[in-house]
PDB file of N, CA and C in Angstrom:
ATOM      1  N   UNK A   1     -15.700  25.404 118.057  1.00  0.00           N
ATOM      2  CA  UNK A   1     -16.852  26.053 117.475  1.00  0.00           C
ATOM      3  C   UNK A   1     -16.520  27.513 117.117  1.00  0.00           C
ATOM      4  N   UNK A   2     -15.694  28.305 117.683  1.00  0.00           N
ATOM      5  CA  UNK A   2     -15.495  29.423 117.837  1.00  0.00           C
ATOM      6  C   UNK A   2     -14.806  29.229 116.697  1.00  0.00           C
ATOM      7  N   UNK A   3     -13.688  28.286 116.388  1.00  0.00           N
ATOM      8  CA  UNK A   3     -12.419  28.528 115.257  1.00  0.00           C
ATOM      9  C   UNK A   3     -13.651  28.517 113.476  1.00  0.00           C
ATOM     10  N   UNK A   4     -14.611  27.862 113.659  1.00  0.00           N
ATOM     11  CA  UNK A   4     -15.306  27.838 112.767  1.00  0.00           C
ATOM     12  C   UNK A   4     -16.188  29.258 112.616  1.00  0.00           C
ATOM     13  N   UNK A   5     -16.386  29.783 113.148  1.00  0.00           N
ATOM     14  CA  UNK A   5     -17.231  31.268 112.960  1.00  0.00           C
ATOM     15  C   UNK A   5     -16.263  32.120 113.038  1.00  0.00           C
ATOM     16  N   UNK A   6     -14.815  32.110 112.995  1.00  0.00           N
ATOM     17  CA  UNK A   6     -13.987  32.998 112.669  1.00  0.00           C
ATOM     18  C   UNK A   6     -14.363  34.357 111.939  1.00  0.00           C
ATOM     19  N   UNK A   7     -14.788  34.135 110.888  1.00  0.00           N
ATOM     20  CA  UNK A   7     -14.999  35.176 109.618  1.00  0.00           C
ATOM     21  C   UNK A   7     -16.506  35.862 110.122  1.00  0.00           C
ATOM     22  N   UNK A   8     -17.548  35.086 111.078  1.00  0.00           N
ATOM     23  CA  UNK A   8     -18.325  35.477 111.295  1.00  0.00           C
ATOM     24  C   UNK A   8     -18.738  36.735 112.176  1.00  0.00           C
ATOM     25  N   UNK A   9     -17.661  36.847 113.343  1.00  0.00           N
ATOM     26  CA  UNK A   9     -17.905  37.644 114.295  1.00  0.00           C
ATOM     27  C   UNK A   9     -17.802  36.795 115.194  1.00  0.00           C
ATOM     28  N   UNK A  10     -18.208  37.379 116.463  1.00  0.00           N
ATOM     29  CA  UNK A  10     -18.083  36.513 117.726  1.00  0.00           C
ATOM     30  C   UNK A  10     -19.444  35.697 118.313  1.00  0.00           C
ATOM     31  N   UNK A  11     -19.470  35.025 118.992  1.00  0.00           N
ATOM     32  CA  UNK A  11     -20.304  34.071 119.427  1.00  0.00           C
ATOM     33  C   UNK A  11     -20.869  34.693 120.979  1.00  0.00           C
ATOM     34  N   UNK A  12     -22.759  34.814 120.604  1.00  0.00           N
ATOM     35  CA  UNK A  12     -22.873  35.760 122.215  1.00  0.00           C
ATOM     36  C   UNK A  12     -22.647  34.221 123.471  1.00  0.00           C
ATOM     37  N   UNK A  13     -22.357  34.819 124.440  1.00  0.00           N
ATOM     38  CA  UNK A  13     -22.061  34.016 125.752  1.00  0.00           C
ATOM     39  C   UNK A  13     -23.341  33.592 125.981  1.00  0.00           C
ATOM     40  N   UNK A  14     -24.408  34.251 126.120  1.00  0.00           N
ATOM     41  CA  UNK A  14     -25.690  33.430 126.734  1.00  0.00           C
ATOM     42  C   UNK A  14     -26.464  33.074 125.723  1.00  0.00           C
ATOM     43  N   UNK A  15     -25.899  32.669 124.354  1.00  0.00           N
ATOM     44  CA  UNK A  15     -26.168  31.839 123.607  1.00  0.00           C
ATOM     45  C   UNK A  15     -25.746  30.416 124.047  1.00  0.00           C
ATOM     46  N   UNK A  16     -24.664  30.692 124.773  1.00  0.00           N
ATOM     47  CA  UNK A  16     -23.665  29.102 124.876  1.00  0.00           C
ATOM     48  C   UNK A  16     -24.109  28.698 126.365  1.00  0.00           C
ATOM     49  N   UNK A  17     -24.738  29.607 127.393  1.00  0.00           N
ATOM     50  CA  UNK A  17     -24.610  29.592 128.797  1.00  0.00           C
ATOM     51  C   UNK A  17     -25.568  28.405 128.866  1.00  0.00           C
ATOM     52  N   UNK A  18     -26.713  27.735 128.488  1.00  0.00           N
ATOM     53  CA  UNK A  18     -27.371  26.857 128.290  1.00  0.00           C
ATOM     54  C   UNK A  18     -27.115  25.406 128.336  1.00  0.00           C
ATOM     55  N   UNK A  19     -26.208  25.532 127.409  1.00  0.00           N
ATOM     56  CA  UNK A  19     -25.737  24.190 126.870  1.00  0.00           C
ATOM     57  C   UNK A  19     -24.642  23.419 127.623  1.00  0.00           C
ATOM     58  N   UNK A  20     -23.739  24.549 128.199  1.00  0.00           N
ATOM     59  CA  UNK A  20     -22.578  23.964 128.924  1.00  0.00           C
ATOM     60  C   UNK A  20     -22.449  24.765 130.826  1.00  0.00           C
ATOM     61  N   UNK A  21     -22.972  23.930 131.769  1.00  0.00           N
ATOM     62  CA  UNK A  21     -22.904  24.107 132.950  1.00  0.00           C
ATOM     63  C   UNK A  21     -21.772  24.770 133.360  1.00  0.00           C
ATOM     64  N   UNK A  22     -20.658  24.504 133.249  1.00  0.00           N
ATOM     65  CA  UNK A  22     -19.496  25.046 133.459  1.00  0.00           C
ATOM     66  C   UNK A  22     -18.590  26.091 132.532  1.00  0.00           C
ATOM     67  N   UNK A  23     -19.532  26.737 131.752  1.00  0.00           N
ATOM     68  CA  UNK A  23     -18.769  27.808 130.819  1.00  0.00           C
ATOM     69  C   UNK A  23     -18.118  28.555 131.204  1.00  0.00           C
ATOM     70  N   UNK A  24     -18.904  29.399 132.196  1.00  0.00           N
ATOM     71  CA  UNK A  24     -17.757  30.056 133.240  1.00  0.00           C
ATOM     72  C   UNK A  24     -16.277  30.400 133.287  1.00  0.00           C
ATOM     73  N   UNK A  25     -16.119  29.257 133.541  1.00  0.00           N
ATOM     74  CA  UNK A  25     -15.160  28.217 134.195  1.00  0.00           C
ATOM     75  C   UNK A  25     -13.818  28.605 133.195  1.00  0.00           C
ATOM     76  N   UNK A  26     -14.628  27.785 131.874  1.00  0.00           N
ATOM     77  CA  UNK A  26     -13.900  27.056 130.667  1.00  0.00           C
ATOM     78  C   UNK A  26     -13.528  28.801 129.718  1.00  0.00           C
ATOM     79  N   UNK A  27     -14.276  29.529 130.065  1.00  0.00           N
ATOM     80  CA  UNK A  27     -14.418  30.962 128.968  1.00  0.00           C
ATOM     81  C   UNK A  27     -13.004  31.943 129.982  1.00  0.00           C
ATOM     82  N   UNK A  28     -12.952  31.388 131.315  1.00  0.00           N
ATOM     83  CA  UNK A  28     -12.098  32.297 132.134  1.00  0.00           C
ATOM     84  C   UNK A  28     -10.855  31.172 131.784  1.00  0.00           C
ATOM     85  N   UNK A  29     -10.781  29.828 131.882  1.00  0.00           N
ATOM     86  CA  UNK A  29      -9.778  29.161 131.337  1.00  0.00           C
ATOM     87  C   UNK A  29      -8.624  29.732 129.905  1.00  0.00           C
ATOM     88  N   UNK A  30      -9.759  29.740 129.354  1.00  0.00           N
ATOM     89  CA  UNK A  30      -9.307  29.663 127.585  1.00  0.00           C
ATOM     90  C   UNK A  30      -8.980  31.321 127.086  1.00  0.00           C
ATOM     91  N   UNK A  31      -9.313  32.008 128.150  1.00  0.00           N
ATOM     92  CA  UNK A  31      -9.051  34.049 127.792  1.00  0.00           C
ATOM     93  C   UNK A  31      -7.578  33.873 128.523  1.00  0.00           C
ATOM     94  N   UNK A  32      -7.639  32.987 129.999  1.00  0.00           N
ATOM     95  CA  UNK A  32      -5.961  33.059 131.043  1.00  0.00           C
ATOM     96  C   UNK A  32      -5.140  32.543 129.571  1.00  0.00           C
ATOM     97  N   UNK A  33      -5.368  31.561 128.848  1.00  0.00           N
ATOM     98  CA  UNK A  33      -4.661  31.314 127.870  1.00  0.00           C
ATOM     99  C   UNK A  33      -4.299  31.795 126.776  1.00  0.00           C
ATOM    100  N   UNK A  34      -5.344  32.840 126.871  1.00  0.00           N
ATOM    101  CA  UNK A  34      -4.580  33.443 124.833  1.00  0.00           C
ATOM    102  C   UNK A  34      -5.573  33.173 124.090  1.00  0.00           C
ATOM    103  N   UNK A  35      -6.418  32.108 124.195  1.00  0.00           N
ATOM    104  CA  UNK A  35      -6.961  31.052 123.195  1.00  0.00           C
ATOM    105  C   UNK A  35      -8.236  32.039 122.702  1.00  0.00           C
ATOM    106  N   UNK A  36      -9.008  31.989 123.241  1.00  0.00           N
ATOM    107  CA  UNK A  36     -10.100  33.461 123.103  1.00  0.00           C
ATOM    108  C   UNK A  36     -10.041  34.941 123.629  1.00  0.00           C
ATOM    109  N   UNK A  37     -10.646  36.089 122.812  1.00  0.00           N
ATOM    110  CA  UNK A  37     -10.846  37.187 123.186  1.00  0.00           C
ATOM    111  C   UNK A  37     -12.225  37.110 123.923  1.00  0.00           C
ATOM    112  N   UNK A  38     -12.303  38.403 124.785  1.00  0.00           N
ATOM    113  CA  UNK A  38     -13.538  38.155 125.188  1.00  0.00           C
ATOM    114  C   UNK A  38     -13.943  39.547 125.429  1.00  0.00           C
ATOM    115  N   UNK A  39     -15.015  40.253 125.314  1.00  0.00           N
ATOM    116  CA  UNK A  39     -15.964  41.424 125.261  1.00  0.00           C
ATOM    117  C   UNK A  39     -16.696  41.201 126.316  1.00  0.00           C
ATOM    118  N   UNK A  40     -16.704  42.228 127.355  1.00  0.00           N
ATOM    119  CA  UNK A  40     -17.150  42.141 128.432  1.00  0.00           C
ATOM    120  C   UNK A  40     -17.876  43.236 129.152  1.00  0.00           C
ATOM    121  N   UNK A  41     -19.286  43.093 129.718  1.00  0.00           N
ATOM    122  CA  UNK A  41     -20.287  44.067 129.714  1.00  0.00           C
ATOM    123  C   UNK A  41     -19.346  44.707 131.383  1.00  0.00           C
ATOM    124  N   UNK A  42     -20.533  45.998 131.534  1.00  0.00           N
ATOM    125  CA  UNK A  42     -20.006  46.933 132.673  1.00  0.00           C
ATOM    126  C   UNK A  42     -19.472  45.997 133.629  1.00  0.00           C
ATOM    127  N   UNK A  43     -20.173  45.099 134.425  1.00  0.00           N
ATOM    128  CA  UNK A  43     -19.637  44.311 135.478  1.00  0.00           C
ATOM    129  C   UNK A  43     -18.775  43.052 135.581  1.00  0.00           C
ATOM    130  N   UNK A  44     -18.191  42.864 134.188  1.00  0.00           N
ATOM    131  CA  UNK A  44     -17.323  42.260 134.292  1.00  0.00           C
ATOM    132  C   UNK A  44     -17.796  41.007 133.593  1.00  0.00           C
ATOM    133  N   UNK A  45     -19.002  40.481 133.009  1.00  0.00           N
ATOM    134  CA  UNK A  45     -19.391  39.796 132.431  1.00  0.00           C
ATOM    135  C   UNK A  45     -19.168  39.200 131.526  1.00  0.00           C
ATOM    136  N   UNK A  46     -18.916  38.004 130.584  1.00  0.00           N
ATOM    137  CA  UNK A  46     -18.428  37.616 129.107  1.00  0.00           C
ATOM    138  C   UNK A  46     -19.812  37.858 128.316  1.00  0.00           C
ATOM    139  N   UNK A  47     -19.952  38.374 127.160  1.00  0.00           N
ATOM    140  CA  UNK A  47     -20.765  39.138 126.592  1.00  0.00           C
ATOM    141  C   UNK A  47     -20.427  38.613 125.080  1.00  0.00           C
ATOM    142  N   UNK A  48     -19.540  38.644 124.618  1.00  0.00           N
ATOM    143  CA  UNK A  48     -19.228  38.187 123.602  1.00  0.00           C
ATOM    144  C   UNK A  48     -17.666  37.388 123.434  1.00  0.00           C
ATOM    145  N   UNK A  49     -17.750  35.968 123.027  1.00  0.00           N
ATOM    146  CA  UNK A  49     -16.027  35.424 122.607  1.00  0.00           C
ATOM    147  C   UNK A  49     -16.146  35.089 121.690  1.00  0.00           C
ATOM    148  N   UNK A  50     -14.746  35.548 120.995  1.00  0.00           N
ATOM    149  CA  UNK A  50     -14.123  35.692 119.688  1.00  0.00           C
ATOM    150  C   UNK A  50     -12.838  34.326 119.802  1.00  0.00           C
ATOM    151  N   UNK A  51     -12.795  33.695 118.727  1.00  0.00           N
ATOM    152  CA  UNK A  51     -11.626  32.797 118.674  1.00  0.00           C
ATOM    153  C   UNK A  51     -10.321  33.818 118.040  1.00  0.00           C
ATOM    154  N   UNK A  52      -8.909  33.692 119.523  1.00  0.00           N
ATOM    155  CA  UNK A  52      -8.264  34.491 119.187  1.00  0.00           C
ATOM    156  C   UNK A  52      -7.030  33.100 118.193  1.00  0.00           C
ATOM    157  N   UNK A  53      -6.623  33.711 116.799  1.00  0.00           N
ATOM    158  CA  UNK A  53      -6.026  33.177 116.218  1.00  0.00           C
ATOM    159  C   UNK A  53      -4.635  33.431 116.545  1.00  0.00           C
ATOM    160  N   UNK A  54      -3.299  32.682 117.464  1.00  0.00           N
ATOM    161  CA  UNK A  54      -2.610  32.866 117.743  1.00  0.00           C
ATOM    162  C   UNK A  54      -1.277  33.111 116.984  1.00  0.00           C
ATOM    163  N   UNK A  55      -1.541  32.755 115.285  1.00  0.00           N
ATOM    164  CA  UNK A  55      -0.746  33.124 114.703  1.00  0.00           C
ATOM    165  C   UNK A  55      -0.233  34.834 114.254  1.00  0.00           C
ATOM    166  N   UNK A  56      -1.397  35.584 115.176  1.00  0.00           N
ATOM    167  CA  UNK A  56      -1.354  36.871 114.714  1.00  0.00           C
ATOM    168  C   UNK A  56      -0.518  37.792 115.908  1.00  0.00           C
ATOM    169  N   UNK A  57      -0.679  36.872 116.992  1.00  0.00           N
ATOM    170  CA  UNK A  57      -0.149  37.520 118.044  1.00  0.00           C
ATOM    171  C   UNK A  57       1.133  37.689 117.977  1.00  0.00           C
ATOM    172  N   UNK A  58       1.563  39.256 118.549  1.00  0.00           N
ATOM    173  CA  UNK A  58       2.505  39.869 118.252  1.00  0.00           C
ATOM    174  C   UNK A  58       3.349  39.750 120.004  1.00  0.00           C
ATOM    175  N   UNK A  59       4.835  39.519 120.212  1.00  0.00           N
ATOM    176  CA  UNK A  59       5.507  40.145 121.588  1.00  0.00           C
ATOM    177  C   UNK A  59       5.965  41.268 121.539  1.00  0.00           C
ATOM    178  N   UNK A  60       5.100  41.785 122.752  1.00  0.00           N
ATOM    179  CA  UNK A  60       5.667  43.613 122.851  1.00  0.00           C
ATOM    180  C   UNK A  60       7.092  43.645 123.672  1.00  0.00           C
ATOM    181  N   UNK A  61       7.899  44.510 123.410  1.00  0.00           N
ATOM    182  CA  UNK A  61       9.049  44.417 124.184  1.00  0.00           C
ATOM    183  C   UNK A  61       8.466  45.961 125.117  1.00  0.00           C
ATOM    184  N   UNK A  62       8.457  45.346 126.183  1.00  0.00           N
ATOM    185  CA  UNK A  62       8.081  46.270 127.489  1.00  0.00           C
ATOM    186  C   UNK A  62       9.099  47.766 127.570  1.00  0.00           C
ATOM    187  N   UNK A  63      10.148  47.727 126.824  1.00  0.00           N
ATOM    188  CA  UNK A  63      10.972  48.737 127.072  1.00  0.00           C
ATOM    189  C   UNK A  63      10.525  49.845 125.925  1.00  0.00           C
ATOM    190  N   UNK A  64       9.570  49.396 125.264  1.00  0.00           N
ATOM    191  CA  UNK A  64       9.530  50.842 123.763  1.00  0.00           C
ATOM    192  C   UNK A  64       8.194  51.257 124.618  1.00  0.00           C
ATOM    193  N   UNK A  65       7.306  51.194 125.198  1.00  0.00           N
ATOM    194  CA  UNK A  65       6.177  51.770 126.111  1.00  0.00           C
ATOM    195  C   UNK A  65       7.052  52.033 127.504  1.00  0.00           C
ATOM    196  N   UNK A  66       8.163  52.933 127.240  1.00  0.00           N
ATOM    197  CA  UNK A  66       8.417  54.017 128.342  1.00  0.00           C
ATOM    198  C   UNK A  66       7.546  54.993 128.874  1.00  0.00           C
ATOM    199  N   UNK A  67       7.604  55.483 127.570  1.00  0.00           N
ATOM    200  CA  UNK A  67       6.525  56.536 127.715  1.00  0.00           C
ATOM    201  C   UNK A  67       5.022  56.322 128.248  1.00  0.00           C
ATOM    202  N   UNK A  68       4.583  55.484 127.967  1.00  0.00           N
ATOM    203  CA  UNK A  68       3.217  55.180 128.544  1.00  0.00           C
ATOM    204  C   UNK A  68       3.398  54.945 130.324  1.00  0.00           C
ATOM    205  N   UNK A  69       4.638  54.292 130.531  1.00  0.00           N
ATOM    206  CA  UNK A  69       4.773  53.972 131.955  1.00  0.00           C
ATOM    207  C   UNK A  69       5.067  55.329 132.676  1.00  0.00           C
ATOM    208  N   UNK A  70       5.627  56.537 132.466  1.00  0.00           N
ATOM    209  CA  UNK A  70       5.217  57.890 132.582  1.00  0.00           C
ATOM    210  C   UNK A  70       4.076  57.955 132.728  1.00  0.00           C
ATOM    211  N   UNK A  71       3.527  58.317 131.495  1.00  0.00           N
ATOM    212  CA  UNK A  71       2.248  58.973 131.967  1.00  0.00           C
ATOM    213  C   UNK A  71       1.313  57.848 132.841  1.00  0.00           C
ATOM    214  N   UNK A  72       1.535  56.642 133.421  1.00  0.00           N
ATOM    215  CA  UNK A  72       0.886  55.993 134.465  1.00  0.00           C
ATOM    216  C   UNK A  72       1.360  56.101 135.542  1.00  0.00           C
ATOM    217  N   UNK A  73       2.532  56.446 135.836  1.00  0.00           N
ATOM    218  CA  UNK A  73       3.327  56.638 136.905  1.00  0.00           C
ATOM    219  C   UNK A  73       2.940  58.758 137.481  1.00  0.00           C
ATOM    220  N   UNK A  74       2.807  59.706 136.518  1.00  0.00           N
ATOM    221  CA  UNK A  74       2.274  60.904 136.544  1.00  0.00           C
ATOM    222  C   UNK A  74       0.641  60.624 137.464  1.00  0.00           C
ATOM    223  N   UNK A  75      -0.091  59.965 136.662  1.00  0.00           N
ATOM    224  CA  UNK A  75      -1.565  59.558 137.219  1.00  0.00           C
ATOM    225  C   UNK A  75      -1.323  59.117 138.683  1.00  0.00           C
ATOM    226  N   UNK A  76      -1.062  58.945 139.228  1.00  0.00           N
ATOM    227  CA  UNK A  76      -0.922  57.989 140.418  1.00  0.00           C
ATOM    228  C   UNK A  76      -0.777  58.961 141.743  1.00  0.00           C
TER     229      UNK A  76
END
């Protein structure tokens, strides 16, 4: 359903919370996977999922964010 509203925007969660008992579940499933993005209110909530299109996804090579691991390693 999600791959079909692509162009639309994202799909609210307690639009869907109704219909399927175990969304939960299936929305924390399918984000561990890649498969959806998900927008998530102050407490941690799913608020809005987006179908993530995996052809766009990019691999970061962990070694060109040196610099960022500095300044997280400075913070600490």
């Amino acid at each position: 359903m999600l791959e079909r509203k692509k162009n639309e925007g994202g799909m609210d969660y307690k639009e869907l919370k109704d219909s399927y008992a175990k969304l939960s579940l299936a929305v924390e499933d399918l984000a561990s996977e890649g498969r959806i993005l998900v927008v998530r209110n102050k407490d941690g909530a799913p608020r809005v999922l987006f179908w993530n299109d995996q052809r766009y996804n990019t691999a970061m090579d962990k070694g060109k964010f040196i610099e960022f691991d500095v300044w997280v390693s400075v913070g600490e």
